[in-house]
PDB file of N, CA and C in Angstrom:
ATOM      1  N   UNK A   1      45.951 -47.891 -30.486  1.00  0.00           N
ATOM      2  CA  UNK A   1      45.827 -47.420 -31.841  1.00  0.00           C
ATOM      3  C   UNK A   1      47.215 -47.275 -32.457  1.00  0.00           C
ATOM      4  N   UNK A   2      47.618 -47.213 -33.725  1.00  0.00           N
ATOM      5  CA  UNK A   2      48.829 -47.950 -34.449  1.00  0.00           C
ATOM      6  C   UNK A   2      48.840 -46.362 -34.799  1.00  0.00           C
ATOM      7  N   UNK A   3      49.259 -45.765 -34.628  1.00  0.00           N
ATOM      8  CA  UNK A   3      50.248 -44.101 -35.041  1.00  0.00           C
ATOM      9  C   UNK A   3      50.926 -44.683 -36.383  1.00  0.00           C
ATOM     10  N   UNK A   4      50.620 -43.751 -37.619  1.00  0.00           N
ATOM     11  CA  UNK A   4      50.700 -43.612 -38.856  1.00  0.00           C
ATOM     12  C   UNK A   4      51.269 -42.332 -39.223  1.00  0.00           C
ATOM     13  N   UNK A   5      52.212 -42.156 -39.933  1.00  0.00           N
ATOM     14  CA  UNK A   5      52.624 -40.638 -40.465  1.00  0.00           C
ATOM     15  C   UNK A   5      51.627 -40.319 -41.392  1.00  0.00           C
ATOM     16  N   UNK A   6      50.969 -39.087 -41.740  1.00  0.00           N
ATOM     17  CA  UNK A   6      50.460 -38.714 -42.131  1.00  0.00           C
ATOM     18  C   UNK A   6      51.145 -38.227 -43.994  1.00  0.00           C
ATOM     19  N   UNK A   7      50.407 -38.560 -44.674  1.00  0.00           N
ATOM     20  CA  UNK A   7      50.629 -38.603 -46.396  1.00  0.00           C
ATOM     21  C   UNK A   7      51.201 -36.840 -46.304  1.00  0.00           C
ATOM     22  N   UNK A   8      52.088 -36.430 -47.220  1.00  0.00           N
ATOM     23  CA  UNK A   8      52.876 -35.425 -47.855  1.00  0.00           C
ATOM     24  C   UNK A   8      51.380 -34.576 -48.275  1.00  0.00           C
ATOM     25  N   UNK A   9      51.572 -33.217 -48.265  1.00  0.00           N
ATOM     26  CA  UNK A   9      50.887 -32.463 -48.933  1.00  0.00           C
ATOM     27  C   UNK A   9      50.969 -32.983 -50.552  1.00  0.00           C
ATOM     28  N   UNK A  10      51.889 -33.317 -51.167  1.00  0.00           N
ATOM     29  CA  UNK A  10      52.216 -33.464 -52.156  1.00  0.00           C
ATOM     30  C   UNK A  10      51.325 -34.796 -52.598  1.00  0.00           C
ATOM     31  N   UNK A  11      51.342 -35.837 -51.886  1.00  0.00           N
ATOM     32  CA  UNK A  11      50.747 -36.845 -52.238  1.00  0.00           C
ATOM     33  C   UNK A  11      49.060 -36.624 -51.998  1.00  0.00           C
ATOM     34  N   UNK A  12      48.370 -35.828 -50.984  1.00  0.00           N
ATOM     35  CA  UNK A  12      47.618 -35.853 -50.920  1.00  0.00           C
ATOM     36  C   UNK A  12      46.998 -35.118 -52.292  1.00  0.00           C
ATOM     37  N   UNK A  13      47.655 -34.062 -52.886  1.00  0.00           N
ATOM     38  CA  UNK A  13      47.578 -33.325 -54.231  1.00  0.00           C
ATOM     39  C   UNK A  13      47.012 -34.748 -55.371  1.00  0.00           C
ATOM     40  N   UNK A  14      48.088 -35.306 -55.246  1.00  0.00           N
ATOM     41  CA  UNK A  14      48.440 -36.467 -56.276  1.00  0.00           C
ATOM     42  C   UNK A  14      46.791 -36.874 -56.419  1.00  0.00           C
ATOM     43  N   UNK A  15      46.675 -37.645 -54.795  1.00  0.00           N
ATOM     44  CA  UNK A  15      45.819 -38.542 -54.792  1.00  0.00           C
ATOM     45  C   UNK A  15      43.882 -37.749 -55.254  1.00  0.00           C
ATOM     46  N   UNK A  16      43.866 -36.675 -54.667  1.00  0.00           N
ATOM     47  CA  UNK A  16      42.451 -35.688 -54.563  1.00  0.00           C
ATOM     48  C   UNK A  16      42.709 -36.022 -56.401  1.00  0.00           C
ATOM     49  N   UNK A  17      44.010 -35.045 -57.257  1.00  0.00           N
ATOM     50  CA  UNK A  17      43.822 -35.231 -58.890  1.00  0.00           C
ATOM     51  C   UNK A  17      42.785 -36.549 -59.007  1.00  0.00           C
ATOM     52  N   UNK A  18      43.847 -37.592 -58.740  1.00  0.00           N
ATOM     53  CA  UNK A  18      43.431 -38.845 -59.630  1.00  0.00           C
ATOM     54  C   UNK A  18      41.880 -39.068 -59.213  1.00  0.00           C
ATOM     55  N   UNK A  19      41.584 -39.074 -57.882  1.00  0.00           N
ATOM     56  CA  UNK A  19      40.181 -39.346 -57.624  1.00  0.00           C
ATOM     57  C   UNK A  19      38.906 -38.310 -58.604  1.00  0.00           C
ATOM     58  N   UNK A  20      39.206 -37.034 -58.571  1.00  0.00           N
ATOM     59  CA  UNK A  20      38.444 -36.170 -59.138  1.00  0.00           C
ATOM     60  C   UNK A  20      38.959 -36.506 -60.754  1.00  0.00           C
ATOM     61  N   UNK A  21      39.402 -36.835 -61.567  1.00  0.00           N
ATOM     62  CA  UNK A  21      39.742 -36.793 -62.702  1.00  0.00           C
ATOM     63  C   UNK A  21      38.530 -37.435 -63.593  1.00  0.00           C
ATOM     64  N   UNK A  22      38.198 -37.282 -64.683  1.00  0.00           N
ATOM     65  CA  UNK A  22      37.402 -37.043 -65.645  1.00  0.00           C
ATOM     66  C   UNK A  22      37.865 -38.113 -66.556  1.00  0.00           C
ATOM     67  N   UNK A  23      36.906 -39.372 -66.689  1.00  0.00           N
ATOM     68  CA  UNK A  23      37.516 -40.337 -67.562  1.00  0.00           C
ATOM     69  C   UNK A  23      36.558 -40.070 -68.959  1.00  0.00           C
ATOM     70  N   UNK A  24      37.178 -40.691 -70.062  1.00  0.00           N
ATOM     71  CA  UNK A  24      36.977 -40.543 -71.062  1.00  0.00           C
ATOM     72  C   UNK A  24      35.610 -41.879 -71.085  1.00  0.00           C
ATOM     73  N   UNK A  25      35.005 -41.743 -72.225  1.00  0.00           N
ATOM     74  CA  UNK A  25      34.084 -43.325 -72.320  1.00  0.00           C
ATOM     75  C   UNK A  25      34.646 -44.706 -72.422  1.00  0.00           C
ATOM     76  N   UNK A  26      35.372 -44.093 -73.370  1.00  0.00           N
ATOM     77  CA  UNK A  26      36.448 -45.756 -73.434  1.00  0.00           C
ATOM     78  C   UNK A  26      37.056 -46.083 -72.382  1.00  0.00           C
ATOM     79  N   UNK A  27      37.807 -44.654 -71.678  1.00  0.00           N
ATOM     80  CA  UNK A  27      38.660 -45.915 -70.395  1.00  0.00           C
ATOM     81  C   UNK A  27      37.336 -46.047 -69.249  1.00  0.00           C
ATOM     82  N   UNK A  28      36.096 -45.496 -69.245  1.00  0.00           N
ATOM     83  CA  UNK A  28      35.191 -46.086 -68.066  1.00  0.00           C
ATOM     84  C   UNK A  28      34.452 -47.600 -68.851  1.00  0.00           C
ATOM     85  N   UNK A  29      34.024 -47.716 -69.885  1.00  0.00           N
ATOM     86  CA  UNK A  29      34.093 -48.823 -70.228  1.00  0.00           C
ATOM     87  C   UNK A  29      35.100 -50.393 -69.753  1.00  0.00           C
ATOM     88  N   UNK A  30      36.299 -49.170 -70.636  1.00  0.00           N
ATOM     89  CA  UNK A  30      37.594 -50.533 -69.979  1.00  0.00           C
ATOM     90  C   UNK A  30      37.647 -51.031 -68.524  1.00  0.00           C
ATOM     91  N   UNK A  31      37.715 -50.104 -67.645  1.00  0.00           N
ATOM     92  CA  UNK A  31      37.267 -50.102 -66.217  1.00  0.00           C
ATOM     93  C   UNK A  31      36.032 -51.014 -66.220  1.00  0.00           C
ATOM     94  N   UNK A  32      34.756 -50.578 -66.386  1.00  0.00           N
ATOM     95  CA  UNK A  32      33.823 -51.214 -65.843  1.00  0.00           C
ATOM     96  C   UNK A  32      33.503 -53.065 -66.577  1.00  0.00           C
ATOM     97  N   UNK A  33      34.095 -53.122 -67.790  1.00  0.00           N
ATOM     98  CA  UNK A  33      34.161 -54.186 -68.441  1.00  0.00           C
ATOM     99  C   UNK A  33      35.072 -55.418 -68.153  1.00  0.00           C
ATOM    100  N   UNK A  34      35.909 -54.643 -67.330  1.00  0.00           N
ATOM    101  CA  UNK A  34      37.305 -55.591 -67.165  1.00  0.00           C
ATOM    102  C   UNK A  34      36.807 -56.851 -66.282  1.00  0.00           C
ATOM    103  N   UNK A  35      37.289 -58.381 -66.174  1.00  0.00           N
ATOM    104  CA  UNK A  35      37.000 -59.062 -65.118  1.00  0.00           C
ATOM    105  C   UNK A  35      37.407 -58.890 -64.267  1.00  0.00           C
ATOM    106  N   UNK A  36      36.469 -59.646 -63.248  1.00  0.00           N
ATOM    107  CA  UNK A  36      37.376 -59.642 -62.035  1.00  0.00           C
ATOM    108  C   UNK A  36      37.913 -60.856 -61.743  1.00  0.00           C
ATOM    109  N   UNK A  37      39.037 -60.464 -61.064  1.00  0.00           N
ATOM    110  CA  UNK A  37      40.126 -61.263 -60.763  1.00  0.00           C
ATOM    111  C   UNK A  37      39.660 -62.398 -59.674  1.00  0.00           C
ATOM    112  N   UNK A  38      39.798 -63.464 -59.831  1.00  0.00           N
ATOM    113  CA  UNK A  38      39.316 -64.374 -58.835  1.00  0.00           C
ATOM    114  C   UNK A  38      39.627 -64.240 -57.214  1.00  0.00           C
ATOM    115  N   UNK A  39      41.220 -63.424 -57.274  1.00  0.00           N
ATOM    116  CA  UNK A  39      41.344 -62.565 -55.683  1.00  0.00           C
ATOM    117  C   UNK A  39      40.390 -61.384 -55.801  1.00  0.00           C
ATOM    118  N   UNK A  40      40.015 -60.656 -56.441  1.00  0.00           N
ATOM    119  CA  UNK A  40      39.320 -59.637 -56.150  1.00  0.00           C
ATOM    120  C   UNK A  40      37.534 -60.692 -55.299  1.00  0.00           C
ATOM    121  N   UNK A  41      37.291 -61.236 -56.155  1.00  0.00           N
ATOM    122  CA  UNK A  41      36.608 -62.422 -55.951  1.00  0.00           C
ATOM    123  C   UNK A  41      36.215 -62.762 -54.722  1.00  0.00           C
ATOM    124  N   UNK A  42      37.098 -63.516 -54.427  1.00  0.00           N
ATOM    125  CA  UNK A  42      37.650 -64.119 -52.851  1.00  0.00           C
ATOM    126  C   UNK A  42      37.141 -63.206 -51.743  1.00  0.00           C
ATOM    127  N   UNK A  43      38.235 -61.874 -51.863  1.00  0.00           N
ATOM    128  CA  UNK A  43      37.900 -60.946 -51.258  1.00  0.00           C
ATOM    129  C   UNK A  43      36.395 -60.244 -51.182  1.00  0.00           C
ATOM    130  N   UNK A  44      36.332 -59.927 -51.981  1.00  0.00           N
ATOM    131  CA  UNK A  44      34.370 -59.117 -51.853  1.00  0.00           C
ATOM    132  C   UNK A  44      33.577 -60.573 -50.963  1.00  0.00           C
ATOM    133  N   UNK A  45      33.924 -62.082 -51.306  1.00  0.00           N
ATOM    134  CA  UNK A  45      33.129 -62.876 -50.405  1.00  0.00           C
ATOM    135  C   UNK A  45      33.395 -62.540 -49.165  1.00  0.00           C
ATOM    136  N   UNK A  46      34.279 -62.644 -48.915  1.00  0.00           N
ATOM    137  CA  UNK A  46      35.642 -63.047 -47.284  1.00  0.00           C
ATOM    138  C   UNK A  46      34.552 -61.307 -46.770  1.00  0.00           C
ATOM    139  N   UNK A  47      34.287 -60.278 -47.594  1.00  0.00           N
ATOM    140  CA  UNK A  47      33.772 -58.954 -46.857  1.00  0.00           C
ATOM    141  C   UNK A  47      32.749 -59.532 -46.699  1.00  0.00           C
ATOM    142  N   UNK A  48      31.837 -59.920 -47.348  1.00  0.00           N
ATOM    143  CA  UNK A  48      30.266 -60.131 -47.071  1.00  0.00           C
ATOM    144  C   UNK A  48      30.175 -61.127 -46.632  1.00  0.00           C
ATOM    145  N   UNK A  49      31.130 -61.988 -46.013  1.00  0.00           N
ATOM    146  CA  UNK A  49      30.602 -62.946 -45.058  1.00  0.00           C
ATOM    147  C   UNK A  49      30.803 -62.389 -43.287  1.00  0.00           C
ATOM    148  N   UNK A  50      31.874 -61.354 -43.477  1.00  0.00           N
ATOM    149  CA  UNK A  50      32.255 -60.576 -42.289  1.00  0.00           C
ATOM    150  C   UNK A  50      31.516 -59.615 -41.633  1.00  0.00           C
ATOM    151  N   UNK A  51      30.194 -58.752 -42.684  1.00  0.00           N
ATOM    152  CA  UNK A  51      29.551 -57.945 -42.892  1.00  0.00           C
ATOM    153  C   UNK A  51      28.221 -58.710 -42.647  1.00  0.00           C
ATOM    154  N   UNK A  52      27.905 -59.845 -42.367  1.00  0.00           N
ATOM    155  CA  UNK A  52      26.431 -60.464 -42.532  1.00  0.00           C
ATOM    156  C   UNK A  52      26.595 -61.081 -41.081  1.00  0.00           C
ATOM    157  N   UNK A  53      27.936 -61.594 -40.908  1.00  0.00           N
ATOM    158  CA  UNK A  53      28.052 -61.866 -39.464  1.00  0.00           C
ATOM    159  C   UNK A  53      27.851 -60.797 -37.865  1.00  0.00           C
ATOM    160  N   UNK A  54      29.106 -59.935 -38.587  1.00  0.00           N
ATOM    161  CA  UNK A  54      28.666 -58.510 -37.991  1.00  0.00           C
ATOM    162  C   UNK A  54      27.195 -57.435 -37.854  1.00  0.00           C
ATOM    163  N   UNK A  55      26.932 -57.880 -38.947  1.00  0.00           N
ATOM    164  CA  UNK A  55      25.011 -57.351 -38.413  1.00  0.00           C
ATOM    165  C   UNK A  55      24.179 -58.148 -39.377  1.00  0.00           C
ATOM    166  N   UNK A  56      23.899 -59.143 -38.701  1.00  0.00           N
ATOM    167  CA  UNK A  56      23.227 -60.826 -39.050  1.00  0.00           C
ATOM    168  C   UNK A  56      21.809 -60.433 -39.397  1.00  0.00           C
ATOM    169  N   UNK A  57      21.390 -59.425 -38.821  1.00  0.00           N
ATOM    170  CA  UNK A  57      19.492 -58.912 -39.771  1.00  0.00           C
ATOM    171  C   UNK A  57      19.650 -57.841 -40.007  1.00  0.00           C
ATOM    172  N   UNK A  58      18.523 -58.044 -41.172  1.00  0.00           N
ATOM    173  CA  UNK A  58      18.350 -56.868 -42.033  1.00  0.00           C
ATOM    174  C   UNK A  58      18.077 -55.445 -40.972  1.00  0.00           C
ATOM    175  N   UNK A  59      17.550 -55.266 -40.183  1.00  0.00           N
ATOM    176  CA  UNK A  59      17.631 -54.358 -39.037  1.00  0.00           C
ATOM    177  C   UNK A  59      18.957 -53.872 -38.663  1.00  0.00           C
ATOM    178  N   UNK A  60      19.717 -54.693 -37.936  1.00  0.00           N
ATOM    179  CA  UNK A  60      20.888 -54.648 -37.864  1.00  0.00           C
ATOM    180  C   UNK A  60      21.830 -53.599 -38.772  1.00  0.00           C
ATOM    181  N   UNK A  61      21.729 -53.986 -40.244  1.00  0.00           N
ATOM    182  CA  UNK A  61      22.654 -53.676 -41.614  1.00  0.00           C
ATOM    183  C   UNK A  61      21.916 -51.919 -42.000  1.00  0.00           C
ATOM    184  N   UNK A  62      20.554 -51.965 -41.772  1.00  0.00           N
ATOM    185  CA  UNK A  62      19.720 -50.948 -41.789  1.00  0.00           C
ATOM    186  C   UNK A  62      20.432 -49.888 -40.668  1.00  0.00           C
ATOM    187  N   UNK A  63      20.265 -50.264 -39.715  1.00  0.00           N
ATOM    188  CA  UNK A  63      20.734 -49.606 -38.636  1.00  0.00           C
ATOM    189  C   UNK A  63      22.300 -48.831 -38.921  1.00  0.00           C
ATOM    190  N   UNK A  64      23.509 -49.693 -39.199  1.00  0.00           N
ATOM    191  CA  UNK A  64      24.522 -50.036 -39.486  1.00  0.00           C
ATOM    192  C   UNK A  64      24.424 -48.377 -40.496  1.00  0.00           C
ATOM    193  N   UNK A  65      23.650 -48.789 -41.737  1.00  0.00           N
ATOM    194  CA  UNK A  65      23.773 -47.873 -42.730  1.00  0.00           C
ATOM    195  C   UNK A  65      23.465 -46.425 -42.122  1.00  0.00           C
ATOM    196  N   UNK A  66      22.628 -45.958 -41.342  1.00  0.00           N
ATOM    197  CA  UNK A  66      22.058 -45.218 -40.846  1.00  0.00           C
ATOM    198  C   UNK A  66      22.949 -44.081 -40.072  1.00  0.00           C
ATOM    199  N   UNK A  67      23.926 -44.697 -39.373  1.00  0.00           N
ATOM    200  CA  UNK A  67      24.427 -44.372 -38.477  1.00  0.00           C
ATOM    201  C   UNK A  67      26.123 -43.883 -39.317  1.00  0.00           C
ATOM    202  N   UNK A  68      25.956 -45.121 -39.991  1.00  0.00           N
ATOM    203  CA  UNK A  68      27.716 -44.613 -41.361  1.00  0.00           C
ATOM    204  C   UNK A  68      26.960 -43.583 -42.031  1.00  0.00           C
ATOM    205  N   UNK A  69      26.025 -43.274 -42.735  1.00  0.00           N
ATOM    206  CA  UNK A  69      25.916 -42.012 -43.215  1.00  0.00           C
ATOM    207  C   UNK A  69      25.642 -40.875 -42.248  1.00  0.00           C
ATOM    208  N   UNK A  70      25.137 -40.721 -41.356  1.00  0.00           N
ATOM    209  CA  UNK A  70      25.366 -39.747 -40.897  1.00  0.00           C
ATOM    210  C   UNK A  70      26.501 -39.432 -40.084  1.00  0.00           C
ATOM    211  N   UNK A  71      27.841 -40.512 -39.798  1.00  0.00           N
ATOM    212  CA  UNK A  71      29.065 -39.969 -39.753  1.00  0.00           C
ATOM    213  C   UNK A  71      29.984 -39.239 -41.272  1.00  0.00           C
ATOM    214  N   UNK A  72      29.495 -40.015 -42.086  1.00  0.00           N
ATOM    215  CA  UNK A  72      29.738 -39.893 -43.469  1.00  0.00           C
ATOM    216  C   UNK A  72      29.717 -38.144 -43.470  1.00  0.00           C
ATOM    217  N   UNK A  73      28.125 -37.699 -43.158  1.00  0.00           N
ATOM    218  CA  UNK A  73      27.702 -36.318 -43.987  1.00  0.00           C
ATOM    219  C   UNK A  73      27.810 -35.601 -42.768  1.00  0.00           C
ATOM    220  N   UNK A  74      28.050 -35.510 -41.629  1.00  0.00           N
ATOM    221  CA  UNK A  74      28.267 -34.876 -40.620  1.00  0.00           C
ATOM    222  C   UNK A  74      29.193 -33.437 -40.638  1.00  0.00           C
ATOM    223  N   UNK A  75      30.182 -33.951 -41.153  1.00  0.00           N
ATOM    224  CA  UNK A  75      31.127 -32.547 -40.964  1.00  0.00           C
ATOM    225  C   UNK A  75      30.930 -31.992 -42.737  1.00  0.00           C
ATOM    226  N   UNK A  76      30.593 -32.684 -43.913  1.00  0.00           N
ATOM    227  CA  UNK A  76      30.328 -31.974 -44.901  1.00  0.00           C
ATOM    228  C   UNK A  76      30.035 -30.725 -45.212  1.00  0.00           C
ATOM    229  N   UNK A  77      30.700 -29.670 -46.071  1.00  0.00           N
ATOM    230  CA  UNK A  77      30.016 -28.308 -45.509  1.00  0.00           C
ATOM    231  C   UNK A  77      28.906 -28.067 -46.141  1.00  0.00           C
ATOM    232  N   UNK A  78      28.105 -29.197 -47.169  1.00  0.00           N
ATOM    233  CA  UNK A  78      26.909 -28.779 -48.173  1.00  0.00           C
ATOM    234  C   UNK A  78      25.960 -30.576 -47.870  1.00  0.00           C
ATOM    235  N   UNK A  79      25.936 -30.573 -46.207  1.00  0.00           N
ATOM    236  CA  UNK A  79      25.304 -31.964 -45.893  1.00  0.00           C
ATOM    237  C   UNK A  79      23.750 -32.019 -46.417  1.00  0.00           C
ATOM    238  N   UNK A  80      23.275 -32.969 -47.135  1.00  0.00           N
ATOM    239  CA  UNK A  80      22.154 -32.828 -47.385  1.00  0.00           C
ATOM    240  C   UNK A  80      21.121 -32.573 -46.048  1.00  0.00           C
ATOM    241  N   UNK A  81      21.772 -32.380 -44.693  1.00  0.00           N
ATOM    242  CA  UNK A  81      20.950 -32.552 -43.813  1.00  0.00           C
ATOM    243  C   UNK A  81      20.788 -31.035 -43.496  1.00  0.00           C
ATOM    244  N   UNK A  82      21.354 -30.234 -44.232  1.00  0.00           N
ATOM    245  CA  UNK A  82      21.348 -28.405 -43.160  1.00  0.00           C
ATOM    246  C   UNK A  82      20.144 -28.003 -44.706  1.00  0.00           C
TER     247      UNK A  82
END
């Protein structure tokens, strides 16, 4: 496993703001209206061809989902599961 320094209190501040921040209509518009970039493109294929290989039936992807959400909501302190 590749040992990473861990982000600044400071940046983690930064980053929680921007994620929680409150967009106006116009800039979620601008956002959701904008094209996409033919690398953005590329990429989302290059995932879902990696992702269909990696669990090739619908069982599989089912399964897959099943198991990411409940690592997902596991340690949450308001898990829809308690």
């Amino acid at each position: 496993m590749i040992e990473r320094p861990l982000p600044s209190s400071s940046a983690v501040e930064a980053a929680t703001r921007f994620a929680h921040r409150r967009l106006t209509p116009a800039e979620f518009r601008a956002y959701v209206d904008a094209p996409v970039s033919e690398a953005e493109r590329k990429e989302a294929l290059r995932l879902i061809r990696w992702f269909k290989n990696r669990y090739p039936t619908p069982a599989d992807r089912l399964a897959y989902a099943r198991r990411s959400y409940a690592r997902w909501t596991a340690h949450r302190p308001h898990s829809p599961r308690d």
